[in-house]
C-alpha atoms as a PDB file:
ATOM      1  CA  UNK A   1      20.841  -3.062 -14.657  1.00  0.00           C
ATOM      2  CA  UNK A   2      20.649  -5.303 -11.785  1.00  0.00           C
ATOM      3  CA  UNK A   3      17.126  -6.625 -10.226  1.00  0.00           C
ATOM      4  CA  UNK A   4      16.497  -7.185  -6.524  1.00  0.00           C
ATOM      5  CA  UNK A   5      13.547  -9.582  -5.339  1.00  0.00           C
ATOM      6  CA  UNK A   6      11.775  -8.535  -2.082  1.00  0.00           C
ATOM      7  CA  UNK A   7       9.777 -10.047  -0.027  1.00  0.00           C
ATOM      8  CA  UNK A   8       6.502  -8.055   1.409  1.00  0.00           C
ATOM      9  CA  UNK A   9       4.514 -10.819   3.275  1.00  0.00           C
ATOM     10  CA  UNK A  10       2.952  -9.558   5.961  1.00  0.00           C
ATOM     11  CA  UNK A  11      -0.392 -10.195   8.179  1.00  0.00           C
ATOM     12  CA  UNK A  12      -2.749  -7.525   9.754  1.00  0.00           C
ATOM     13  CA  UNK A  13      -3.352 -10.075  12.406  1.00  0.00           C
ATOM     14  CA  UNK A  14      -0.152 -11.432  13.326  1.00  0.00           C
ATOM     15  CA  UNK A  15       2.537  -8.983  12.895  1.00  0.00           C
ATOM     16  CA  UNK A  16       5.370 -11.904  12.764  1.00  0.00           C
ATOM     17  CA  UNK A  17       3.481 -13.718   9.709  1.00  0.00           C
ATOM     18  CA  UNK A  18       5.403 -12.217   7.315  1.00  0.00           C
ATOM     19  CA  UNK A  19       8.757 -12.819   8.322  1.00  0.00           C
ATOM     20  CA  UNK A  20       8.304 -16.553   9.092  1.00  0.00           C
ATOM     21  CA  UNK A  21       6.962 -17.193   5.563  1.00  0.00           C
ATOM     22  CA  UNK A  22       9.717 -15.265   4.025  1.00  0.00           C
ATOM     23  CA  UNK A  23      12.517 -17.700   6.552  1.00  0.00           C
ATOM     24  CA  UNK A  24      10.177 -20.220   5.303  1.00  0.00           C
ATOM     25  CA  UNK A  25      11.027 -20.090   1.800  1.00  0.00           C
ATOM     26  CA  UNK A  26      11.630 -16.785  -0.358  1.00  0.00           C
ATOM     27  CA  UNK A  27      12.442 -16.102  -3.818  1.00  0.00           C
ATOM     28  CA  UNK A  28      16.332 -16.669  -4.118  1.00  0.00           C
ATOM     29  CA  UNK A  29      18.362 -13.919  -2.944  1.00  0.00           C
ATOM     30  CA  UNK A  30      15.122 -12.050  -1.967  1.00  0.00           C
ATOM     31  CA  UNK A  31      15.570  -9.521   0.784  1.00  0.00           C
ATOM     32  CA  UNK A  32      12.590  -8.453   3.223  1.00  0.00           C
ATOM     33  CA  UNK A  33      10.815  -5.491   4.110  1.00  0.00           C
ATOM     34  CA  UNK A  34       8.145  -5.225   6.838  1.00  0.00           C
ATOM     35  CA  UNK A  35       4.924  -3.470   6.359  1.00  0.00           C
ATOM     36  CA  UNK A  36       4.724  -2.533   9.726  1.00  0.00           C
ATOM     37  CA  UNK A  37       8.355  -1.147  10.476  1.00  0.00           C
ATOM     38  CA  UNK A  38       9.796  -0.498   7.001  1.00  0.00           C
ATOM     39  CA  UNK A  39       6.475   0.558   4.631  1.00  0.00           C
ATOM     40  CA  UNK A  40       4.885   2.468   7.150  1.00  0.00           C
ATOM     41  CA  UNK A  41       5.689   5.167   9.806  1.00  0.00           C
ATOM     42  CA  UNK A  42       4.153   5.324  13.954  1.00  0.00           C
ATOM     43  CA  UNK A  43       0.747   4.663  14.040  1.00  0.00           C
ATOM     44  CA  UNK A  44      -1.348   7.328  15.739  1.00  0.00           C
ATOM     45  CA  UNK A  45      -3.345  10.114  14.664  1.00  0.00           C
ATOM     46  CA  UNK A  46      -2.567   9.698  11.029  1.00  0.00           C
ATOM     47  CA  UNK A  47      -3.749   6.187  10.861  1.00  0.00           C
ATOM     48  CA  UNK A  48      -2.781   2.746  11.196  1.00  0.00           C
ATOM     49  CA  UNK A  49       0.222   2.716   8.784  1.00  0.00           C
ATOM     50  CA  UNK A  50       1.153   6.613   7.952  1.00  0.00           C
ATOM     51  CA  UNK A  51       3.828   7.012   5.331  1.00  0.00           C
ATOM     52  CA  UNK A  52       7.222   6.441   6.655  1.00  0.00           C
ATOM     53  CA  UNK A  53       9.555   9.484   6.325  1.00  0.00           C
ATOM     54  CA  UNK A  54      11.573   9.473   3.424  1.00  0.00           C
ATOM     55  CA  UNK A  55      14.930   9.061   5.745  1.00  0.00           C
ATOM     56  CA  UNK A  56      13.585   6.041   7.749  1.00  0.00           C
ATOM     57  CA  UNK A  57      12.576   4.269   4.032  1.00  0.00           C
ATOM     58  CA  UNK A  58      15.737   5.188   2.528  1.00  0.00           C
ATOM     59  CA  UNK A  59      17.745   3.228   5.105  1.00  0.00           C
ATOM     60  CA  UNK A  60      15.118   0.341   4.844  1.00  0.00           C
ATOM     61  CA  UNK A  61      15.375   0.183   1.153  1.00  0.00           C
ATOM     62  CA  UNK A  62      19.342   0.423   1.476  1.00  0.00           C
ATOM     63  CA  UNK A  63      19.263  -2.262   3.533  1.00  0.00           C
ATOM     64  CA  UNK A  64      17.267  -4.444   1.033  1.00  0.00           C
ATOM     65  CA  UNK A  65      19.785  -3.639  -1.444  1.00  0.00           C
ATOM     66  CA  UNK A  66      17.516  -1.078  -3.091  1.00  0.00           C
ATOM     67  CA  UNK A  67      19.929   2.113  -4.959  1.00  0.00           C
ATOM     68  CA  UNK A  68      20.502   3.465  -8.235  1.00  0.00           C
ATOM     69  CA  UNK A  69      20.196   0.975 -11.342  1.00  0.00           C
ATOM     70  CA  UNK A  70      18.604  -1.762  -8.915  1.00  0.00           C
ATOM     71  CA  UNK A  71      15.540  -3.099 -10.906  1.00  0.00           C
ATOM     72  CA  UNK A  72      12.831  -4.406  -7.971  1.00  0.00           C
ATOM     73  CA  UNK A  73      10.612  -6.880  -8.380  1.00  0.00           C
ATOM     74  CA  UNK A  74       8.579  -6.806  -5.326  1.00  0.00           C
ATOM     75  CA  UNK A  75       6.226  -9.756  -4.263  1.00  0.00           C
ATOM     76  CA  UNK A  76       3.839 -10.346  -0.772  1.00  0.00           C
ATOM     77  CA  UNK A  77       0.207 -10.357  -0.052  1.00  0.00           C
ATOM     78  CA  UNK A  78      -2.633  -8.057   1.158  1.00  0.00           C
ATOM     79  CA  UNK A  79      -1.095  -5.037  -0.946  1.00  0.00           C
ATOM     80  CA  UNK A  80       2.433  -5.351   0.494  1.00  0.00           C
ATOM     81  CA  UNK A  81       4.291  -5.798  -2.705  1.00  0.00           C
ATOM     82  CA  UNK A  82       1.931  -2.823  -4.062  1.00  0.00           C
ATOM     83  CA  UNK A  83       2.617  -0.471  -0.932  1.00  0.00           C
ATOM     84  CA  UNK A  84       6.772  -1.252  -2.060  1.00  0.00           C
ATOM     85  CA  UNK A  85       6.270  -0.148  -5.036  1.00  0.00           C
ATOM     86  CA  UNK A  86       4.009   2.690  -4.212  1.00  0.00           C
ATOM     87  CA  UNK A  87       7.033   3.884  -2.103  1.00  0.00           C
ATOM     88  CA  UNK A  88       9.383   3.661  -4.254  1.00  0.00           C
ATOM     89  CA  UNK A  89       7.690   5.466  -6.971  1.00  0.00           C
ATOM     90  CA  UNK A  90       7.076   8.517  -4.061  1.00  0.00           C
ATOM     91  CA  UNK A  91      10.649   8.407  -2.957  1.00  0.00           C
ATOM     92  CA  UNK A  92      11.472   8.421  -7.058  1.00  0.00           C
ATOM     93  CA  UNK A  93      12.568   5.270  -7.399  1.00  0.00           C
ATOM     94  CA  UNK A  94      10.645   4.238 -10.917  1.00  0.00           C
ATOM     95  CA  UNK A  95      12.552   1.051 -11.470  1.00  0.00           C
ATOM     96  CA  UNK A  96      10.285  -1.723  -9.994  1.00  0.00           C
ATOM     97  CA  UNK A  97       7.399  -3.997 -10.509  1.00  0.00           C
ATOM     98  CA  UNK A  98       5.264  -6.410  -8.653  1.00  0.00           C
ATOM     99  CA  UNK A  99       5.247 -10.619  -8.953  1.00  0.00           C
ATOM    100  CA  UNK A 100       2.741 -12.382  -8.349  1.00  0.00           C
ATOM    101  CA  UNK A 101       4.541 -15.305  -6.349  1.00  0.00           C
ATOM    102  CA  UNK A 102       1.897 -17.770  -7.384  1.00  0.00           C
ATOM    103  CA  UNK A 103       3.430 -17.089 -11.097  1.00  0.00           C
ATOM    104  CA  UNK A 104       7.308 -17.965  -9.568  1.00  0.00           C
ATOM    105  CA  UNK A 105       7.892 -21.584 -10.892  1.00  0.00           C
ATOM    106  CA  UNK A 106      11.543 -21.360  -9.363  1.00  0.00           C
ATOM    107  CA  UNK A 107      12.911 -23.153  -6.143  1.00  0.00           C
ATOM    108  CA  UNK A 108      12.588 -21.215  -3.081  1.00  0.00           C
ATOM    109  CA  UNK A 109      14.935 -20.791  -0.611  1.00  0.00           C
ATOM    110  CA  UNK A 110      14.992 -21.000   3.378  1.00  0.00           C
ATOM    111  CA  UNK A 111      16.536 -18.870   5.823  1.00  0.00           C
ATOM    112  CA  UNK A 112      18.316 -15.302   6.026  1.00  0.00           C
ATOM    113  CA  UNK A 113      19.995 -14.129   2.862  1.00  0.00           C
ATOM    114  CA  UNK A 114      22.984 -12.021   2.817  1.00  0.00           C
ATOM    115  CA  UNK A 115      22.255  -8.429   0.968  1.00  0.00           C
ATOM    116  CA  UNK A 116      24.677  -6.341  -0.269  1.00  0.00           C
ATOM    117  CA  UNK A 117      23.616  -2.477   1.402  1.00  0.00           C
ATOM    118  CA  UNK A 118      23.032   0.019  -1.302  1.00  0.00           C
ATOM    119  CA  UNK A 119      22.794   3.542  -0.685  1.00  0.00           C
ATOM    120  CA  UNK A 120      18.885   4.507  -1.773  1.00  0.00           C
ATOM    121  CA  UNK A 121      18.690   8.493  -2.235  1.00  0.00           C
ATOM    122  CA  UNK A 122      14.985   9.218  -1.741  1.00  0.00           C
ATOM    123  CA  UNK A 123      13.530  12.494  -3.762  1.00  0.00           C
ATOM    124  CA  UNK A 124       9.790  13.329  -2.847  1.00  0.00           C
ATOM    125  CA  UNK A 125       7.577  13.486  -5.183  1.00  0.00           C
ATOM    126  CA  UNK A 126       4.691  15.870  -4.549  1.00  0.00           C
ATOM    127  CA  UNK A 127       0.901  15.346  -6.382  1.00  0.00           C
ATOM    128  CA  UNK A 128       0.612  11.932  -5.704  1.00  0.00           C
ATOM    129  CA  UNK A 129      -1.645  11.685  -2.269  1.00  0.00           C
ATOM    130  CA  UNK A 130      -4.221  13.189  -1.108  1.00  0.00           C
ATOM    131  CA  UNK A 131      -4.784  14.738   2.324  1.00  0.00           C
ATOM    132  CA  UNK A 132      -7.890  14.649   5.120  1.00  0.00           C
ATOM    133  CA  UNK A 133      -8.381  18.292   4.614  1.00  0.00           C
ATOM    134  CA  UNK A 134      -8.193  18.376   0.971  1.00  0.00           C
ATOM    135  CA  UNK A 135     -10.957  14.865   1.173  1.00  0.00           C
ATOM    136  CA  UNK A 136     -13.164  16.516   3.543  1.00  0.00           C
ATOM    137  CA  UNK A 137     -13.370  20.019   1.459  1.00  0.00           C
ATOM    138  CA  UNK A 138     -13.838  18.204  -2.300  1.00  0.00           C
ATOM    139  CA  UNK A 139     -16.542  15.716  -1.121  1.00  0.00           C
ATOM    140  CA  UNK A 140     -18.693  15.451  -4.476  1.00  0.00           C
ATOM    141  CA  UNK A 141     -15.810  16.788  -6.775  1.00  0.00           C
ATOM    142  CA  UNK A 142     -12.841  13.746  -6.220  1.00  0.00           C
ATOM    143  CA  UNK A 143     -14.010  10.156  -7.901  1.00  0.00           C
ATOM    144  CA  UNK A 144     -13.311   8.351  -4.510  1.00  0.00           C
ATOM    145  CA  UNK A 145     -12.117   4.602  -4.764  1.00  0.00           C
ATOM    146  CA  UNK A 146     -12.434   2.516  -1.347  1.00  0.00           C
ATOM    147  CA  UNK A 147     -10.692  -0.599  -1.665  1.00  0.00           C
ATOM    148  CA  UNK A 148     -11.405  -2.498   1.296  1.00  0.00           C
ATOM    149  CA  UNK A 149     -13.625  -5.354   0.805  1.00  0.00           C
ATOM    150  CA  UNK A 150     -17.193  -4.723   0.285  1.00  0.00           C
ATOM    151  CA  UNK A 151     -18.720  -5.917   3.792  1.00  0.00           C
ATOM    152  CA  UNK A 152     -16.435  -2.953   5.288  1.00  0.00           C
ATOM    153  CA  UNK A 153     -17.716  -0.539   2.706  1.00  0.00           C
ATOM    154  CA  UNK A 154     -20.884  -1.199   3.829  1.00  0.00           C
ATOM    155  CA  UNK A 155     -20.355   0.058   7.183  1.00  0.00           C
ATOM    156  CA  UNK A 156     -20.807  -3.722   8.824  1.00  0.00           C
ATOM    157  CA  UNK A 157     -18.943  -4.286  11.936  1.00  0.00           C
ATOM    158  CA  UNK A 158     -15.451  -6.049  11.565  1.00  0.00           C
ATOM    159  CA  UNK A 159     -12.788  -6.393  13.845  1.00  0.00           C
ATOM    160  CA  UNK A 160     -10.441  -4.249  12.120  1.00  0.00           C
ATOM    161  CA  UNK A 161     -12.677  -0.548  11.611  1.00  0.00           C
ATOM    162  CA  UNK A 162     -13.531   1.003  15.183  1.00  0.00           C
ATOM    163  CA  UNK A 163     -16.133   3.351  13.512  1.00  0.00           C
ATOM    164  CA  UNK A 164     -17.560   1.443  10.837  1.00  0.00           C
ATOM    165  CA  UNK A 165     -18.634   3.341   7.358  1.00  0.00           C
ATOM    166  CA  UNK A 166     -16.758   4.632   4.377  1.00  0.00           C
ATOM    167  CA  UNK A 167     -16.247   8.518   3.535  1.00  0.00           C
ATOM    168  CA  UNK A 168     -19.574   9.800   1.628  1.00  0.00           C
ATOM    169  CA  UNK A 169     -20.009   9.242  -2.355  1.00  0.00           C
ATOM    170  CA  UNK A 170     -16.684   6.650  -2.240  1.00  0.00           C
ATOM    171  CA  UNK A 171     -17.107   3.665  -4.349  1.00  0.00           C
ATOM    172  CA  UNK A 172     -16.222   0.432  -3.487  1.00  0.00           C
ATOM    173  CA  UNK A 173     -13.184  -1.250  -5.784  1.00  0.00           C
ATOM    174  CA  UNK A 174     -11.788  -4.311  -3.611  1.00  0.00           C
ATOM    175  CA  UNK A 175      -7.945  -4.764  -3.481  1.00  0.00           C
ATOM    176  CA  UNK A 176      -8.482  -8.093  -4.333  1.00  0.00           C
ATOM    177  CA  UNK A 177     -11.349  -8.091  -7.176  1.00  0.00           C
ATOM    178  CA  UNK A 178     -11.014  -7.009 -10.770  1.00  0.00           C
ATOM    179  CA  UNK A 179     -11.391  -3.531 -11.368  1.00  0.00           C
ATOM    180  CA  UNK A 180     -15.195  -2.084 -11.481  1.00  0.00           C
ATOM    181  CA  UNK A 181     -15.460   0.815 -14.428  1.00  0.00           C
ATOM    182  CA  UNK A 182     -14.244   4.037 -12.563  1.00  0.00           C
ATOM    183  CA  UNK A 183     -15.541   7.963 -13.601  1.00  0.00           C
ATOM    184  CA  UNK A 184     -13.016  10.040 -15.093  1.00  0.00           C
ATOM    185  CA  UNK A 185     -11.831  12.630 -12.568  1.00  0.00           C
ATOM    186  CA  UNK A 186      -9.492  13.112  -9.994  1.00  0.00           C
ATOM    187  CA  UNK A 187      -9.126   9.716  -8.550  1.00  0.00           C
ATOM    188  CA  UNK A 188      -7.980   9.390  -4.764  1.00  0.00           C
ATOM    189  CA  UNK A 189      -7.704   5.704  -3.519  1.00  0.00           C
ATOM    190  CA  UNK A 190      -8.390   5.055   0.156  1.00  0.00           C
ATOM    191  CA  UNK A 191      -8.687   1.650   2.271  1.00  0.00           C
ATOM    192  CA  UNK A 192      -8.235   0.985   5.773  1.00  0.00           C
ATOM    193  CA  UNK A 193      -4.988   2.526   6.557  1.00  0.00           C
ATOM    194  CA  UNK A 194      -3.111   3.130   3.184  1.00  0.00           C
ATOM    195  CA  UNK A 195      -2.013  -0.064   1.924  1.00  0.00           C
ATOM    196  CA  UNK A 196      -4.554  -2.294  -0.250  1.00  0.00           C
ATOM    197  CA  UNK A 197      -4.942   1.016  -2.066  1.00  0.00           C
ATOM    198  CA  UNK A 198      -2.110   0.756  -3.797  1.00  0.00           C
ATOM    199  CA  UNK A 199      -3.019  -2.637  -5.153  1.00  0.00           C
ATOM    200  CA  UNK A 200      -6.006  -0.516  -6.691  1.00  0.00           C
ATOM    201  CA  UNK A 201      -3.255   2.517  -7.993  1.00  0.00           C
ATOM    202  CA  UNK A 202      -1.172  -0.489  -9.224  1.00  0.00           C
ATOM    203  CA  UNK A 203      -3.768  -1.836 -11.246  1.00  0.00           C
ATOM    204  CA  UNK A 204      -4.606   1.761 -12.599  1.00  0.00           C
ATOM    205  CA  UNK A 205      -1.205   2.152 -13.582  1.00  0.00           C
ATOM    206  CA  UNK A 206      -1.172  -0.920 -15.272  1.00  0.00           C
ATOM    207  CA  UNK A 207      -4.222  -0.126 -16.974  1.00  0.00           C
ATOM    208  CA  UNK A 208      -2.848   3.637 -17.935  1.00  0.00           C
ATOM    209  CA  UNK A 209      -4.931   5.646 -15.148  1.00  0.00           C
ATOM    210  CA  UNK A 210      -3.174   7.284 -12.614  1.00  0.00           C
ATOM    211  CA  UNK A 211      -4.674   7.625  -9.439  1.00  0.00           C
ATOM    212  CA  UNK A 212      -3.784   9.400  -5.920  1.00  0.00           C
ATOM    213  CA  UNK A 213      -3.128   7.889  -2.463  1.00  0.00           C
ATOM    214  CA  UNK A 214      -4.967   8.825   0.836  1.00  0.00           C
ATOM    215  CA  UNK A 215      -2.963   7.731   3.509  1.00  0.00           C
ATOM    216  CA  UNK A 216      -4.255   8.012   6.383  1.00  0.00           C
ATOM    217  CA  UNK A 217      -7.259   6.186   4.599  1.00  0.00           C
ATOM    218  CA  UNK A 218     -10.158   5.174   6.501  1.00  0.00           C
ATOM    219  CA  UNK A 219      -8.207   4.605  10.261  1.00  0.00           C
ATOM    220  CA  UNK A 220      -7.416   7.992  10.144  1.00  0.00           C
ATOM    221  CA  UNK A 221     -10.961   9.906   9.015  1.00  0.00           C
ATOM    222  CA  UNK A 222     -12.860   7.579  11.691  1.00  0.00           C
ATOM    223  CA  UNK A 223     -10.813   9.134  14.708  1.00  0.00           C
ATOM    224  CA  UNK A 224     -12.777  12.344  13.449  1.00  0.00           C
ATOM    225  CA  UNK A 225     -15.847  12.494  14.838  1.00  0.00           C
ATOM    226  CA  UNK A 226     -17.088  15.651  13.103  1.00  0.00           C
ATOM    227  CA  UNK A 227     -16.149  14.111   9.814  1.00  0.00           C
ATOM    228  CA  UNK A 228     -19.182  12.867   7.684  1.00  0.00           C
ATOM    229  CA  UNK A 229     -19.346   9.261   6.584  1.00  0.00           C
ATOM    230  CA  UNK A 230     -22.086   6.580   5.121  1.00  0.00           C
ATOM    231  CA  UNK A 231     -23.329   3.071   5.613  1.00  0.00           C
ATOM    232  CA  UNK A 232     -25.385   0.659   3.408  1.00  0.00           C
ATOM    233  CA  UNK A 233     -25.322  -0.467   0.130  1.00  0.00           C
ATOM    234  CA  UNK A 234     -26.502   3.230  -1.845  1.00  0.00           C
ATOM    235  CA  UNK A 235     -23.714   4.775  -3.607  1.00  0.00           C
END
């Protein structure tokens, strides 16, 4: 089997973060993938960073040298490397795993790489997200995971929520913080716009739990209006 490093750096507040550090110094032979253009679809009414469709992320991951018998080990920050390998496990790809680049001892290398294309044959998997409707008519039945940080939980303004709050009876597991004990249940992950979650799913799977993804996450249910939602510190 052969193993492909790539690069998921990216930056909610400068969209061109990612891509410097990667031409600043990558894993060797590491390609790159874009949160923004490659991991996620248009932003609109389905949130910040909808799900690509499977024929837009099959040509990115063919470009990154992603097929059949390709091993990835993705890396990156703020849930990037998780979102990769999120996708991948959607689009039936099962063959990956996420570094921690603070663990790579190796040399790193500057500048473009040259990737050999692959062709990456996406096959949907179904089960595995969760959708507004289904969220909105199961409040009270789904164990809810939110997994922005806690301040945003709360409800407190921030520059990044336009409606601040979190859907009713979610509780709060930060991307970046150990996980809290979770209820047994159907689990449905959800952070701002569908990609810290999966650092939460991630460490689920690691842990033997599966969980489900809400896209849209929290940028999508606060364009609702009629949707309920809470604020404060109660559960």
């Amino acid at each position: 089997m052969e193993y492909a490093f790539v690069d998921c750096r990216w930056s909610l507040a400068d969209p061109a973060a990612g891509r410097d550090a990667y031409l600043a110094g990558h894993v060797p032979g590491a390609s790159f993938l874009d949160v923004e253009r490659d991991l996620s679809g248009p932003a609109g009414a389905g949130g910040r960073h909808p799900l690509p469709a499977a024929e837009e992320f099959a040509a990115a991951a063919g470009r990154a040298g992603i097929g059949d018998g390709v091993f990835v080990v993705a890396y990156g920050s703020l849930g990037g490397a998780e979102r990769l390998w999120w996708l991948l496990r959607h689009f039936g790809h099962d063959d990956c795993a996420v570094l921690d680049l603070d663990g790579w001892h190796g040399t790193l290398h500057a500048g473009e790489e040259r990737v050999e294309p692959r062709a990456f044959t996406p096959r949907e998997r179904t089960g595995d997200t969760a959708t507004l409707e289904e969220i909105a008519a199961r409040l009270g039945e789904l164990v809810l995971v939110d997994a922005r940080r806690p301040e945003r939980w709360r409800g407190e303004a921030n520059p990044v929520d336009r409606e601040p709050g979190r859907i009713p009876g979610a509780r709060n597991a930060p991307w970046n913080e150990p996980l809290p004990e979770l209820p047994a249940g159907d689990l449905v992950a959800y952070c701002g716009s569908g990609v810290t979650a999966c650092a939460v799913l991630h460490r689920l799977h690691l842990a033997g739990r599966e969980g489900r993804l809400y896209p849209g996450s929290w940028s999508e249910w606060e364009q609702r209006a009629e949707l309920p939602r809470a604020r404060g510190s109660a559960g």
